[in-house]
PDB file of N, CA and C in Angstrom:
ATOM      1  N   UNK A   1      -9.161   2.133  16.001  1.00  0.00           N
ATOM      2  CA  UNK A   1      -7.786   1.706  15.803  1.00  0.00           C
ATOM      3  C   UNK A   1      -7.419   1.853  14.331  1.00  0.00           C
ATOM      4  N   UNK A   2      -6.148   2.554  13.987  1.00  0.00           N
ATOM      5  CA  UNK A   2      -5.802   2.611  12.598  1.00  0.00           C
ATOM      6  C   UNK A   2      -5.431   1.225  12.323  1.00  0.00           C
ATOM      7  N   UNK A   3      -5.611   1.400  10.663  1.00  0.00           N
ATOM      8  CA  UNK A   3      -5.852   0.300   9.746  1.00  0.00           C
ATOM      9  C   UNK A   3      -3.583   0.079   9.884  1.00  0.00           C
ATOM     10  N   UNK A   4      -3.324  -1.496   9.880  1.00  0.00           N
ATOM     11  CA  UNK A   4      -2.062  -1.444   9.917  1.00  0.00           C
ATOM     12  C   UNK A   4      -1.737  -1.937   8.126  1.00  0.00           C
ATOM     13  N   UNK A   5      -0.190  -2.076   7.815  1.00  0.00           N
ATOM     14  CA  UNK A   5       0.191  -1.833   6.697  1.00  0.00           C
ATOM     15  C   UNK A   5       0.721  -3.678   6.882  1.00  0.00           C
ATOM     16  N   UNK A   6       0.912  -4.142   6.129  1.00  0.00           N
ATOM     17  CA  UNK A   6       1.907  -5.188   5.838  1.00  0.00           C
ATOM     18  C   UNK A   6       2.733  -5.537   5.362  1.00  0.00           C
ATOM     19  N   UNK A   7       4.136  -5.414   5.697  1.00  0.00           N
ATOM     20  CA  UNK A   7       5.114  -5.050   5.328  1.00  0.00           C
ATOM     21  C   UNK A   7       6.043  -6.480   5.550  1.00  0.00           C
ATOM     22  N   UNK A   8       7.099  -6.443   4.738  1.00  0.00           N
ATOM     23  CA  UNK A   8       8.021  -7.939   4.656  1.00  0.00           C
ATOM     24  C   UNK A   8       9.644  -7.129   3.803  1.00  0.00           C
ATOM     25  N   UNK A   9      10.268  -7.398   4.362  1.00  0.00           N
ATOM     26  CA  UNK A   9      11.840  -7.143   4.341  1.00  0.00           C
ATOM     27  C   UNK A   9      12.432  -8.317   3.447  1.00  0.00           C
ATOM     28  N   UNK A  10      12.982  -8.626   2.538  1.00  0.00           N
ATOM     29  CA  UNK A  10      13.839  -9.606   2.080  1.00  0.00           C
ATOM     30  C   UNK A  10      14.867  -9.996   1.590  1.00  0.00           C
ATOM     31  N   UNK A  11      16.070  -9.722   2.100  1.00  0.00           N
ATOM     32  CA  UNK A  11      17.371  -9.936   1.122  1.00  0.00           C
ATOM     33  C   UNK A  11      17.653 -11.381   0.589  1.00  0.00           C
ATOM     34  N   UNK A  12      18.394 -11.539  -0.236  1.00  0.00           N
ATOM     35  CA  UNK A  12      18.830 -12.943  -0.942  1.00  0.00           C
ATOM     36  C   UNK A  12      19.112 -13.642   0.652  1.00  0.00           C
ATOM     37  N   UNK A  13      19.549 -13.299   1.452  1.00  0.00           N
ATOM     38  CA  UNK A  13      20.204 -14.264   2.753  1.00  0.00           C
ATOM     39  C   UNK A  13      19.392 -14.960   3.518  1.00  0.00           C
ATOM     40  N   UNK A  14      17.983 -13.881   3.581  1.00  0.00           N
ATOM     41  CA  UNK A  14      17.029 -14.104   4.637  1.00  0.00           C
ATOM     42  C   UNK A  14      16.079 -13.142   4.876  1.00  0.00           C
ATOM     43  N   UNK A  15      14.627 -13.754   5.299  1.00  0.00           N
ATOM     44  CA  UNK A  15      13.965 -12.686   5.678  1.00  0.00           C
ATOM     45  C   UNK A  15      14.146 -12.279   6.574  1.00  0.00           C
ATOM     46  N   UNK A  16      14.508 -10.782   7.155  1.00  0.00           N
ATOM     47  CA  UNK A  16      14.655  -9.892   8.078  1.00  0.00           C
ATOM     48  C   UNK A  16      13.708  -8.994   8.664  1.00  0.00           C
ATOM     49  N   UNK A  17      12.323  -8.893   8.339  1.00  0.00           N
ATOM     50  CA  UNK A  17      11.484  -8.111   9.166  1.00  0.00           C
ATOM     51  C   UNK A  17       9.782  -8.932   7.992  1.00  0.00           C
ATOM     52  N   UNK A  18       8.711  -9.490   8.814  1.00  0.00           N
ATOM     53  CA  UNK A  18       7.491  -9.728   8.626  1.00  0.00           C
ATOM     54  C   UNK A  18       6.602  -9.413   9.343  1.00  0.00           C
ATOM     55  N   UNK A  19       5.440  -8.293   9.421  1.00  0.00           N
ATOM     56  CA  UNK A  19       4.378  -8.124  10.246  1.00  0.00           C
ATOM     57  C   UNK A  19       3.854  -6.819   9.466  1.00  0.00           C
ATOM     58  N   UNK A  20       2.502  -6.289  10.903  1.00  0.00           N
ATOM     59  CA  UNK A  20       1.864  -5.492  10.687  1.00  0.00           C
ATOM     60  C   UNK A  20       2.764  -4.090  11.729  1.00  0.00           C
ATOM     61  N   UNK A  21       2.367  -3.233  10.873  1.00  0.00           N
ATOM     62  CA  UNK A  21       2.899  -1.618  11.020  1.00  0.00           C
ATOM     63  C   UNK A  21       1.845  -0.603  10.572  1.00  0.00           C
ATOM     64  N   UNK A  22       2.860   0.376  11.759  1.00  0.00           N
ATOM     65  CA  UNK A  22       2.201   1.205  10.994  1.00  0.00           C
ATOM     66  C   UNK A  22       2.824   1.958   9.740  1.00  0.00           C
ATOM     67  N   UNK A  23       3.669   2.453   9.672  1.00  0.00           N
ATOM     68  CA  UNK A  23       3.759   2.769   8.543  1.00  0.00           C
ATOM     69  C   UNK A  23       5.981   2.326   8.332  1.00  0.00           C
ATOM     70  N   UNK A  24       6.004   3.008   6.749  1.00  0.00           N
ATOM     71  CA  UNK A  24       7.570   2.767   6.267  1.00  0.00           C
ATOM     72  C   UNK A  24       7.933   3.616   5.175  1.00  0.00           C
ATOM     73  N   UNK A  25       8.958   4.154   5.917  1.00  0.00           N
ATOM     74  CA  UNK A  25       9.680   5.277   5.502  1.00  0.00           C
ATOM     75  C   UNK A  25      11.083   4.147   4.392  1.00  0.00           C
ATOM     76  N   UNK A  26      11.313   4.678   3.363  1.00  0.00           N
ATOM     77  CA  UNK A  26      12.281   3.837   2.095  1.00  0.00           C
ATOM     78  C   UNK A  26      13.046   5.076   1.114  1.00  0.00           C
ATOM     79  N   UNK A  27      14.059   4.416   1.094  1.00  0.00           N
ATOM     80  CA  UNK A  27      14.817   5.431  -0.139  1.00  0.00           C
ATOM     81  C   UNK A  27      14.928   5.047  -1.352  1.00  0.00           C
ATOM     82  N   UNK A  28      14.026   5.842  -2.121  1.00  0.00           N
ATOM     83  CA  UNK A  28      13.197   5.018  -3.091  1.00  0.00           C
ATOM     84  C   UNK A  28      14.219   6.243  -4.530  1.00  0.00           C
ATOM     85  N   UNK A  29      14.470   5.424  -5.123  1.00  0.00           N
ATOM     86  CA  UNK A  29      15.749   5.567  -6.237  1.00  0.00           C
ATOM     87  C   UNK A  29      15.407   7.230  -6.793  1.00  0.00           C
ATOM     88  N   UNK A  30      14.377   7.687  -7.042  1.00  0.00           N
ATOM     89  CA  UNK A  30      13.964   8.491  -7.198  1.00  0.00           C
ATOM     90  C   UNK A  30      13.452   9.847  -6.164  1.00  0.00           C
ATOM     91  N   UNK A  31      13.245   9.644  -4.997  1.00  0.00           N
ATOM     92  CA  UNK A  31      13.446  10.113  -3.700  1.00  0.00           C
ATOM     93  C   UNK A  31      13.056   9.409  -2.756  1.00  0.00           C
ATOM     94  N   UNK A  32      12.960   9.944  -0.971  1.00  0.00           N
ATOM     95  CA  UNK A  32      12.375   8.700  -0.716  1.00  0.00           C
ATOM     96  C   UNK A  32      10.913   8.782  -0.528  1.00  0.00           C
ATOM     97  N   UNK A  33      10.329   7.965   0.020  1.00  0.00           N
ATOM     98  CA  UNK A  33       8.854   7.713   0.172  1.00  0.00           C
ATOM     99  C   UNK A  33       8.517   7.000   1.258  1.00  0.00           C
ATOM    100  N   UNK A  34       6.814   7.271   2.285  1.00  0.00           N
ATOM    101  CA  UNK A  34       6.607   6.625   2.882  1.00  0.00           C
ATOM    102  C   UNK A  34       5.611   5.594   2.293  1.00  0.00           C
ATOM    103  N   UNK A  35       5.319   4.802   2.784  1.00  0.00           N
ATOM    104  CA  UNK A  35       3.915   3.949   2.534  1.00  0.00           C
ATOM    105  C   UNK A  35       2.987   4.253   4.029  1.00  0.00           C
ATOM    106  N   UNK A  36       1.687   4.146   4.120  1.00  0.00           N
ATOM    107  CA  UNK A  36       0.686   3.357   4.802  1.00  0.00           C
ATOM    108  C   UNK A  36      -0.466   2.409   4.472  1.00  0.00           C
ATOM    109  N   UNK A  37      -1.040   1.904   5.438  1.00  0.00           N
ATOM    110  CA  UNK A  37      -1.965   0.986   4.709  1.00  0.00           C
ATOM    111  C   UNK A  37      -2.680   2.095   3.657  1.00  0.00           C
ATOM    112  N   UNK A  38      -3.522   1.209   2.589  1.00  0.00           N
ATOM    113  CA  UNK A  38      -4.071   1.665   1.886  1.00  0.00           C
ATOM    114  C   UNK A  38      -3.476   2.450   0.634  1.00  0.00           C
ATOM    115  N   UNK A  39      -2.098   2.353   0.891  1.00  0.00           N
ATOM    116  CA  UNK A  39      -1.538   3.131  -0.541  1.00  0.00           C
ATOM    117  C   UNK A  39      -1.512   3.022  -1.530  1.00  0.00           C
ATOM    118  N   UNK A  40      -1.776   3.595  -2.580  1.00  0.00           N
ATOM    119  CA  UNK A  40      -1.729   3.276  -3.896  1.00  0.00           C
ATOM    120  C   UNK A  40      -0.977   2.559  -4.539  1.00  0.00           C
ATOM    121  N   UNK A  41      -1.172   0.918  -5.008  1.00  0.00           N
ATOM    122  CA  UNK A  41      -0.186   0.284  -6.242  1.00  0.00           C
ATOM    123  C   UNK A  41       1.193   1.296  -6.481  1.00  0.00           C
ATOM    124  N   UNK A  42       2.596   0.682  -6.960  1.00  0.00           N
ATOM    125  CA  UNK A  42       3.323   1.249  -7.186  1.00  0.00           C
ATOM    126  C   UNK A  42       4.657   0.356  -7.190  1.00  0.00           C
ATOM    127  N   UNK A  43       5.746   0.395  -7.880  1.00  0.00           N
ATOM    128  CA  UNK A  43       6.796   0.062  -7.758  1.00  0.00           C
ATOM    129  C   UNK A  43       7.998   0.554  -8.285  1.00  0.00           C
ATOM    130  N   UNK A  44       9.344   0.693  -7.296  1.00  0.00           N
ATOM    131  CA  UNK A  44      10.523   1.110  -7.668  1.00  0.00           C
ATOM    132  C   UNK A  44      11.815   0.790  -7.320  1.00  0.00           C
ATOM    133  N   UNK A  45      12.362   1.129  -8.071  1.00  0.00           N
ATOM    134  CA  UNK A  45      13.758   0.619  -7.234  1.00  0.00           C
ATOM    135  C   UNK A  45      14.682   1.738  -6.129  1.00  0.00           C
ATOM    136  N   UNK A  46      15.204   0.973  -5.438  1.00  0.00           N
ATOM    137  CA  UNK A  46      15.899   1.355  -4.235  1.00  0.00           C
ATOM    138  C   UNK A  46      17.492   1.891  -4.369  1.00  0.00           C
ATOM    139  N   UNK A  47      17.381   3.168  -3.688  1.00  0.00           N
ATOM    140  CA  UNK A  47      19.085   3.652  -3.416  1.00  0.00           C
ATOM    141  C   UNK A  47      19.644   2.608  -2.131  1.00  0.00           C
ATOM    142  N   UNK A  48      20.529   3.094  -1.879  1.00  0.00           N
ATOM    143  CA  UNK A  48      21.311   2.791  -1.079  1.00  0.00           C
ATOM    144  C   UNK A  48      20.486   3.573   0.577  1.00  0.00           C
ATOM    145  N   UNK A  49      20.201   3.752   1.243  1.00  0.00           N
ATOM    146  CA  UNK A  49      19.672   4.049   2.558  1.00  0.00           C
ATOM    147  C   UNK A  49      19.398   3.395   3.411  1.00  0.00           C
ATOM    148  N   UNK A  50      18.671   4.080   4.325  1.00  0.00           N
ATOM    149  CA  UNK A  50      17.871   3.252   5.610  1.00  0.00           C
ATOM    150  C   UNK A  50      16.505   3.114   5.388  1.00  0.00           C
ATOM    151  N   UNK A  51      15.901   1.876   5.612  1.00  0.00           N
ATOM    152  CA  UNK A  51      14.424   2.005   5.738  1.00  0.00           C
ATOM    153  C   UNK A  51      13.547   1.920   7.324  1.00  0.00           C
ATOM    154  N   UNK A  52      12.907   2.329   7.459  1.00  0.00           N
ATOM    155  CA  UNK A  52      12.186   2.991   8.966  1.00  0.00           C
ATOM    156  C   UNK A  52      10.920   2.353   8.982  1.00  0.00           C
ATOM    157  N   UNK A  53      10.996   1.370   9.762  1.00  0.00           N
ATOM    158  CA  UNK A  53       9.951   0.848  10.162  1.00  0.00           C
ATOM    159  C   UNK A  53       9.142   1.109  11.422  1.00  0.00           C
ATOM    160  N   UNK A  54       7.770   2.269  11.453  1.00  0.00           N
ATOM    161  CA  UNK A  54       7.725   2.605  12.579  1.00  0.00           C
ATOM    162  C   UNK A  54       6.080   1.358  13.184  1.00  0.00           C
ATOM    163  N   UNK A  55       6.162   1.254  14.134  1.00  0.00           N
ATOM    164  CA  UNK A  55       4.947   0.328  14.818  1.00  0.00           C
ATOM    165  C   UNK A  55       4.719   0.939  15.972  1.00  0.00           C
ATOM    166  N   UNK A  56       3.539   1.286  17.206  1.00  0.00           N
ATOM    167  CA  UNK A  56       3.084   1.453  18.242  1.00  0.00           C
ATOM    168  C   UNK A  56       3.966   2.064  18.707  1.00  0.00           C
ATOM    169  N   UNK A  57       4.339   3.147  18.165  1.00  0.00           N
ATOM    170  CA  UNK A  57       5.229   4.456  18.983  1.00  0.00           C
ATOM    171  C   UNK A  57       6.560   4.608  18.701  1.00  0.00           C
ATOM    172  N   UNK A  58       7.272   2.774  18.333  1.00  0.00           N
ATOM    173  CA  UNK A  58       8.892   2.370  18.473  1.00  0.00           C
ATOM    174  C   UNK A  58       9.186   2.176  17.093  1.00  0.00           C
ATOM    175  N   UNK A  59      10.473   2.232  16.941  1.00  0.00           N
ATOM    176  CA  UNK A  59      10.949   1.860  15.326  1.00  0.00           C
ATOM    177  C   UNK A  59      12.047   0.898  15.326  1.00  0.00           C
ATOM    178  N   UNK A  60      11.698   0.386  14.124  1.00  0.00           N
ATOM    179  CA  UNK A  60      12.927  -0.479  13.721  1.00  0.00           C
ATOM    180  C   UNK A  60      13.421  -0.335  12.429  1.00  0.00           C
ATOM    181  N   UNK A  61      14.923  -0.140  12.103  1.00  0.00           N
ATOM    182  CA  UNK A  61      15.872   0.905  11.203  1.00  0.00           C
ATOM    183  C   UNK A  61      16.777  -0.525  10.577  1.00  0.00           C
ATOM    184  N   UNK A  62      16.548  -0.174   9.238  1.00  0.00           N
ATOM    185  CA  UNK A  62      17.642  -1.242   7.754  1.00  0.00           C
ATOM    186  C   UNK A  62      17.911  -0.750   6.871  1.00  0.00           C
ATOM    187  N   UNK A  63      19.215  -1.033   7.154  1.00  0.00           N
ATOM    188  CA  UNK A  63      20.487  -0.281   5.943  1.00  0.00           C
ATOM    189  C   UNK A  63      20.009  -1.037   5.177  1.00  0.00           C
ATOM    190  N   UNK A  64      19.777  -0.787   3.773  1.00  0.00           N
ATOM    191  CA  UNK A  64      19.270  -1.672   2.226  1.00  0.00           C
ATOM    192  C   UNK A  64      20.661  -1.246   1.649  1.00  0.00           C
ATOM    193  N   UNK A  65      20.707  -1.529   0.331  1.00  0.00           N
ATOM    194  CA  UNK A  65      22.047  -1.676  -0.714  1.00  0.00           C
ATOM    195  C   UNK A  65      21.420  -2.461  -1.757  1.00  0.00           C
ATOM    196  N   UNK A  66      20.491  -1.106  -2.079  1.00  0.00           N
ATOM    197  CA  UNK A  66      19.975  -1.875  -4.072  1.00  0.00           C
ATOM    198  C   UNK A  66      18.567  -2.457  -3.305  1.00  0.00           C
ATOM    199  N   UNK A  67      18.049  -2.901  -4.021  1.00  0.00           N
ATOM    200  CA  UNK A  67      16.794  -3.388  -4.207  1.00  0.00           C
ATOM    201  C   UNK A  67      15.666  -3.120  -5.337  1.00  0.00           C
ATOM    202  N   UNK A  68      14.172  -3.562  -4.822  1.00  0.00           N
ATOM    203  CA  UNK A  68      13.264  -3.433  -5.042  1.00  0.00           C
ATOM    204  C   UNK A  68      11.802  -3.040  -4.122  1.00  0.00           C
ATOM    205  N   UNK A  69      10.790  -1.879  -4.164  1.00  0.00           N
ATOM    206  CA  UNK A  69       9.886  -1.961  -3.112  1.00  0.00           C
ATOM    207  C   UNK A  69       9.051  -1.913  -4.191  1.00  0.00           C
ATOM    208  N   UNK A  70       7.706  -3.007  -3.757  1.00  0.00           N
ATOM    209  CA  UNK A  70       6.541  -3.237  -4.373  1.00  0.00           C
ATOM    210  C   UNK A  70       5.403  -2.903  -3.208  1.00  0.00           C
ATOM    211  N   UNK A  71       4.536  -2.103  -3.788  1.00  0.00           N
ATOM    212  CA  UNK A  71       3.338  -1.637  -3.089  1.00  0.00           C
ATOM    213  C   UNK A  71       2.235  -1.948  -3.822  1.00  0.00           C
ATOM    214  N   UNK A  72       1.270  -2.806  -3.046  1.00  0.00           N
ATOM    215  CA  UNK A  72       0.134  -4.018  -3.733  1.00  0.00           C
ATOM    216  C   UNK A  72      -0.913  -3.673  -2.614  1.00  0.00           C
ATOM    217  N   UNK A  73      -2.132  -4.149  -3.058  1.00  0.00           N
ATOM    218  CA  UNK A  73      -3.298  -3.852  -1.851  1.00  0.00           C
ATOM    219  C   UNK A  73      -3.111  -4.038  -0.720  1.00  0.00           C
ATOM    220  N   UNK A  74      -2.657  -5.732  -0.186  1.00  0.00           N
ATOM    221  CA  UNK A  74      -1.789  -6.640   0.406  1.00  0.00           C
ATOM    222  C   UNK A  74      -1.141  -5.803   1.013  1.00  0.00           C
ATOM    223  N   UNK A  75      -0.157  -4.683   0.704  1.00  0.00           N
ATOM    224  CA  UNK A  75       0.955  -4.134   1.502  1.00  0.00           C
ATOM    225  C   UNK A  75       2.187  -3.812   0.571  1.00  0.00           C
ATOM    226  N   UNK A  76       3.201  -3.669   1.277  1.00  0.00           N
ATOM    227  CA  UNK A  76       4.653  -3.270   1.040  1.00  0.00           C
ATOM    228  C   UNK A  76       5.474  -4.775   0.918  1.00  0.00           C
ATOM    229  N   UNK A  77       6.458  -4.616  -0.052  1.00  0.00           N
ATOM    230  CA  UNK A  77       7.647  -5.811   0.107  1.00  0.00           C
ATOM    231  C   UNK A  77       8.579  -5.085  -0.594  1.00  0.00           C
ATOM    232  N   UNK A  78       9.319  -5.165   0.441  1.00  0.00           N
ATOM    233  CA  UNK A  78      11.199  -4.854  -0.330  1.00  0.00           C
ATOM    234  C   UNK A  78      11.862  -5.948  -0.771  1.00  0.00           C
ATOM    235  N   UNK A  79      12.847  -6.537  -1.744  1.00  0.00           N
ATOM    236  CA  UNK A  79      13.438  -7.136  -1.815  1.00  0.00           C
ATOM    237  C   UNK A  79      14.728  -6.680  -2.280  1.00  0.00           C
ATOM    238  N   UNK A  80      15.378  -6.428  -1.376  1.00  0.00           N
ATOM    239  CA  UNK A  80      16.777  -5.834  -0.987  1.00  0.00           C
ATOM    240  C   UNK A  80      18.114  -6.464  -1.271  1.00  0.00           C
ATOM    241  N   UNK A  81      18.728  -5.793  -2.060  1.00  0.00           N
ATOM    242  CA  UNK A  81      20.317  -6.567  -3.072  1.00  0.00           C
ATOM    243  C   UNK A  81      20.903  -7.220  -1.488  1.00  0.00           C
ATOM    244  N   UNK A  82      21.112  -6.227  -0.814  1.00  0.00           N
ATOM    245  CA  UNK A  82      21.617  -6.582   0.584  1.00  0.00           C
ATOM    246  C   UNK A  82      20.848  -5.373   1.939  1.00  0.00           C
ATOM    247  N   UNK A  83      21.001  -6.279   2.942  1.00  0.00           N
ATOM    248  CA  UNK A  83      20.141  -5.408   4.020  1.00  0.00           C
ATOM    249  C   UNK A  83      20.433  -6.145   5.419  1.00  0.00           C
ATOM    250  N   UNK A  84      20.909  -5.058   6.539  1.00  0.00           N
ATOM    251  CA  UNK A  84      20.877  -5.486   7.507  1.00  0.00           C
ATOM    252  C   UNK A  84      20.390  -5.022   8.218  1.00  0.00           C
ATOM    253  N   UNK A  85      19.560  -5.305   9.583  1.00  0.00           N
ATOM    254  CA  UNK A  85      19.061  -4.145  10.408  1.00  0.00           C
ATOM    255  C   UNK A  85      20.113  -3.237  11.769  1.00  0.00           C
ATOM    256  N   UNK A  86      19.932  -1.858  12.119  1.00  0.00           N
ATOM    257  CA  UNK A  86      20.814  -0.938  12.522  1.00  0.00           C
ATOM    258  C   UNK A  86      20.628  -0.929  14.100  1.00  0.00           C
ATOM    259  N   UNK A  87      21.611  -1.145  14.637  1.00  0.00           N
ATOM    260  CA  UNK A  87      21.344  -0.739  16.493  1.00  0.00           C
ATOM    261  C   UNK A  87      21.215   0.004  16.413  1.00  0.00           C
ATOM    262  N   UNK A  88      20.197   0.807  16.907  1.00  0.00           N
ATOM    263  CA  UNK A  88      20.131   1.670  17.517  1.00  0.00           C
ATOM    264  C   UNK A  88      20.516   2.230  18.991  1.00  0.00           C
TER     265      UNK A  88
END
């Protein structure tokens, strides 16, 4: 079984997404980027996009507006100016 990532969503309003994944796709100010577990330390700031949260085949999709993504041993954390998640 692949190793999962840990990932946490956070705008000023509320947390909006906490668990294990597999991986996350981000529009990362500079282009975008995925993470998986095990990724290398790193941090940047966020455009305006969608971030893609994919898990066991299915995804779940958040409009961000500004932020921050920090990548730590631990995992992924966004902390997002504003963010809501997208029907799909």
């Amino acid at each position: 079984m692949a190793e999962k990532l840990h990932f946490a969503l956070v705008s000023p309003e509320k947390e909006l997404f906490a668990g294990e994944v597999d991986r996350v796709d981000a529009p990362g100010a500079e282009g975008d980027f995925g993470v998986l577990a095990g990724h290398a330390p790193f941090m940047t700031t966020l455009k305006e996009g969608r971030v893609h949260v994919h898990n066991n085949g299915g995804q779940r999709v958040f409009e961000v507006h500004g932020g921050f993504a920090d990548v730590t041993p631990q995992g992924l954390t966004i902390l997002a100016e504003k963010a809501d998640e997208v029907v799909l």
